[in-house]
C-alpha atoms as a PDB file:
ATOM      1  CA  UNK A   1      10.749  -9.910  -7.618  1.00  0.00           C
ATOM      2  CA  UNK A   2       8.692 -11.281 -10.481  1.00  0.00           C
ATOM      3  CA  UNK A   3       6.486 -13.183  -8.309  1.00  0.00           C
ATOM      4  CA  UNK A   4       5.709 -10.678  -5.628  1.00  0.00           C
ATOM      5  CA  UNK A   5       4.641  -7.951  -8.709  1.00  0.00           C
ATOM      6  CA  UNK A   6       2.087 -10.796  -9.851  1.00  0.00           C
ATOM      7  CA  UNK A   7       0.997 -11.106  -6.089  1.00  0.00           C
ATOM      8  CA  UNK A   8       0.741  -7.266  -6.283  1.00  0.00           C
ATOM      9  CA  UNK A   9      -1.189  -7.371  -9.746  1.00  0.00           C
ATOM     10  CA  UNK A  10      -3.860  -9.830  -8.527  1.00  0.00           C
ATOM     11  CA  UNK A  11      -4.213  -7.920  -5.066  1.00  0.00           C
ATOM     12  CA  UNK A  12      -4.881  -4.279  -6.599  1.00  0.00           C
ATOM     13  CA  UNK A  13      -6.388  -5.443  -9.554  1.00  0.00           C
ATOM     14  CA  UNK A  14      -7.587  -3.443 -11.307  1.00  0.00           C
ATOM     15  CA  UNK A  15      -4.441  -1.099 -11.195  1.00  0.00           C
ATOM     16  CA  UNK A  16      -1.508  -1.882 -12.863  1.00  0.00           C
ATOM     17  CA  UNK A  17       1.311  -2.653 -10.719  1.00  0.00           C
ATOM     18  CA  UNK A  18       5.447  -1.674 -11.941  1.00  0.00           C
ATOM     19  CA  UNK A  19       7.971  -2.896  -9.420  1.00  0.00           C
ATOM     20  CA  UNK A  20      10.861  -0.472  -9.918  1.00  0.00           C
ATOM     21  CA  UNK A  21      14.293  -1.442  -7.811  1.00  0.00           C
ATOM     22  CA  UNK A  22      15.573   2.013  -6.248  1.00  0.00           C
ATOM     23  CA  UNK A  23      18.239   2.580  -4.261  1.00  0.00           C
ATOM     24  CA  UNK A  24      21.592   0.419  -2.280  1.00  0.00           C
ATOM     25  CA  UNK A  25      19.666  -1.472  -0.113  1.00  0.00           C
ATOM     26  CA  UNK A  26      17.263  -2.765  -1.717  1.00  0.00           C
ATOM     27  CA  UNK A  27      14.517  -0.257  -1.849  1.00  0.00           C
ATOM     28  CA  UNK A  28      11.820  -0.901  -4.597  1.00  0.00           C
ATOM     29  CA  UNK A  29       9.420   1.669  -5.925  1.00  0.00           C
ATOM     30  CA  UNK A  30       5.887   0.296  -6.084  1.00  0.00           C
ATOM     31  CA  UNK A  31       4.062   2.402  -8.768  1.00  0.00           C
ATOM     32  CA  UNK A  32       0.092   1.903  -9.433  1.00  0.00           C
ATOM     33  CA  UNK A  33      -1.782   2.990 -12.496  1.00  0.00           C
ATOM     34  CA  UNK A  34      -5.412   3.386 -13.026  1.00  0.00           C
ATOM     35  CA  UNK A  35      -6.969   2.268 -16.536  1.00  0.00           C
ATOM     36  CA  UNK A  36      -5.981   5.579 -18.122  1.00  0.00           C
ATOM     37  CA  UNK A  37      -2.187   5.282 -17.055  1.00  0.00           C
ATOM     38  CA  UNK A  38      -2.337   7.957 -15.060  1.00  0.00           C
ATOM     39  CA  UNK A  39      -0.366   6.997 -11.569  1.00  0.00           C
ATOM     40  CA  UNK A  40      -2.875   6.897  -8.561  1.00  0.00           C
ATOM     41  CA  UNK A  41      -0.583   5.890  -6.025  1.00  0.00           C
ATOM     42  CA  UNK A  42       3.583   5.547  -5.927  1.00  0.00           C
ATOM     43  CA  UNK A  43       5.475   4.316  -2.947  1.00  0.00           C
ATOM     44  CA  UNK A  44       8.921   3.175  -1.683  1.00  0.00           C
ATOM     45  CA  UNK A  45       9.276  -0.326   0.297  1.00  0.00           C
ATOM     46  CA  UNK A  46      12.386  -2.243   1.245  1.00  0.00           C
ATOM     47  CA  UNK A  47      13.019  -5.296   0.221  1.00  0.00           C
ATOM     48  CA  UNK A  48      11.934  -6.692   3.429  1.00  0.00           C
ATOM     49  CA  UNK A  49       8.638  -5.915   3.210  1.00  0.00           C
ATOM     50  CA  UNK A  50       8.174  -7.417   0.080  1.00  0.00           C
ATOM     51  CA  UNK A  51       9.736 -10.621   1.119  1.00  0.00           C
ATOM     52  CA  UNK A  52       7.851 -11.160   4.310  1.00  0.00           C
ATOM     53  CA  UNK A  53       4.510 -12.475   3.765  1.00  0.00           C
ATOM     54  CA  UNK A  54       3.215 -10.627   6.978  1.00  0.00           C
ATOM     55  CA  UNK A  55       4.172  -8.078   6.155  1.00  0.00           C
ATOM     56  CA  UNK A  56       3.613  -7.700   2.172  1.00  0.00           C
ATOM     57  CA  UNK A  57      -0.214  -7.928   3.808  1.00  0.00           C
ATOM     58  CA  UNK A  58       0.338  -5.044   5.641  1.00  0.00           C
ATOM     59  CA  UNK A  59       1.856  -3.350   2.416  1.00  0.00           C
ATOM     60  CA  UNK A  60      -1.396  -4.223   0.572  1.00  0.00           C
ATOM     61  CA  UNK A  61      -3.287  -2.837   2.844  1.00  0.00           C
ATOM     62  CA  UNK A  62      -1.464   0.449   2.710  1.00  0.00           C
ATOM     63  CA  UNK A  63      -2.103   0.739  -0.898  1.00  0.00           C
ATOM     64  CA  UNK A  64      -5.277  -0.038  -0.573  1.00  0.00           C
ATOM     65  CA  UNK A  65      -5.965   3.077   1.723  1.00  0.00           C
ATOM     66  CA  UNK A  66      -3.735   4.930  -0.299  1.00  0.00           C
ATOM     67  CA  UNK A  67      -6.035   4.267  -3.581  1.00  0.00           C
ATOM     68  CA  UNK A  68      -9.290   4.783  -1.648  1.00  0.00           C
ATOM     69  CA  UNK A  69      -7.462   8.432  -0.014  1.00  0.00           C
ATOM     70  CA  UNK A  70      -5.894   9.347  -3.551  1.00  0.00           C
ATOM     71  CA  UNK A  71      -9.572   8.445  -5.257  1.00  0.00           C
ATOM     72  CA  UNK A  72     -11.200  10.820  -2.860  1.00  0.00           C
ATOM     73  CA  UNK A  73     -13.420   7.985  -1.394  1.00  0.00           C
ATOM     74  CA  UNK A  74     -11.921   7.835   1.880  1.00  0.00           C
ATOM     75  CA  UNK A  75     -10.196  11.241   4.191  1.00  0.00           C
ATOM     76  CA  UNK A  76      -7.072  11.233   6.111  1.00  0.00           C
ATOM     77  CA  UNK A  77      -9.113  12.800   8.743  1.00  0.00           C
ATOM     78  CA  UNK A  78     -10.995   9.809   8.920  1.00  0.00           C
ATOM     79  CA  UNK A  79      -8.274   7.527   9.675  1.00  0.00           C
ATOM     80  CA  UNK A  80      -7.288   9.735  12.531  1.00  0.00           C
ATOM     81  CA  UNK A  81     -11.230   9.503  13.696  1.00  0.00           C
ATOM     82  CA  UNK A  82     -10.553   5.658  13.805  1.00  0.00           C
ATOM     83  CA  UNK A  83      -7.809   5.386  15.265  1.00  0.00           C
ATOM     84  CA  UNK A  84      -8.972   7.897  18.225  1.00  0.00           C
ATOM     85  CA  UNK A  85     -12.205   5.815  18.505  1.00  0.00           C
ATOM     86  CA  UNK A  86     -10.218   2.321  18.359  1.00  0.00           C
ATOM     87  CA  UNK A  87      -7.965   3.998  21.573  1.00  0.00           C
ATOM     88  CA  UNK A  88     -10.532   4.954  23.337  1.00  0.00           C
ATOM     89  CA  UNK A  89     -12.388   1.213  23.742  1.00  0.00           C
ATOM     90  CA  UNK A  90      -8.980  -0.216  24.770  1.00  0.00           C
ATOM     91  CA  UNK A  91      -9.094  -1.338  28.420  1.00  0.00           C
ATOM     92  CA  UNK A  92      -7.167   0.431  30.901  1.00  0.00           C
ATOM     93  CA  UNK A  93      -3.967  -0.702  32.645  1.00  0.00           C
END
């Protein structure tokens, strides 16, 4: 678990990552803090997505749109905008 909270560290640097484990089966709180110590973003993952390296990318990235949503620099509305427009240019069957 040691390892994968440096991984964290250097991936949302400049927030300080805390790995807390939570939970029977193997549930682990992943809590970010901004320079003040005030908590920006806090999230529950299971151990499996903190072991796989697929898909500890695709954690990453959650945080990361989590910390630009929580910082105000990015809407939830917006997400929906992309994903609507990201539909839309699929071919069709």
């Amino acid at each position: 678990m040691e390892s994968i909270s440096l991984l964290l560290g250097e991936a949302l640097s400049p927030y300080q990552v805390t790995l807390t484990p939570r939970g029977s089966h193997g549930e682990c709180l992943v809590t970010l803090k901004n320079s003040s110590g005030a908590i920006v973003v806090e999230r529950e993952f299971n151990q499996a997505q903190l072991s796989d390296k697929r898909l500890l990318t695709d954690v990453v990235d959650g945080l990361h749109r989590d910390i630009l949503i929580a910082e105000g620099r990015l809407e939830p509305c917006v997400i929906a905008a992309l994903r609507n427009a990201a539909l839309d240019k699929r071919p069709a069957l």
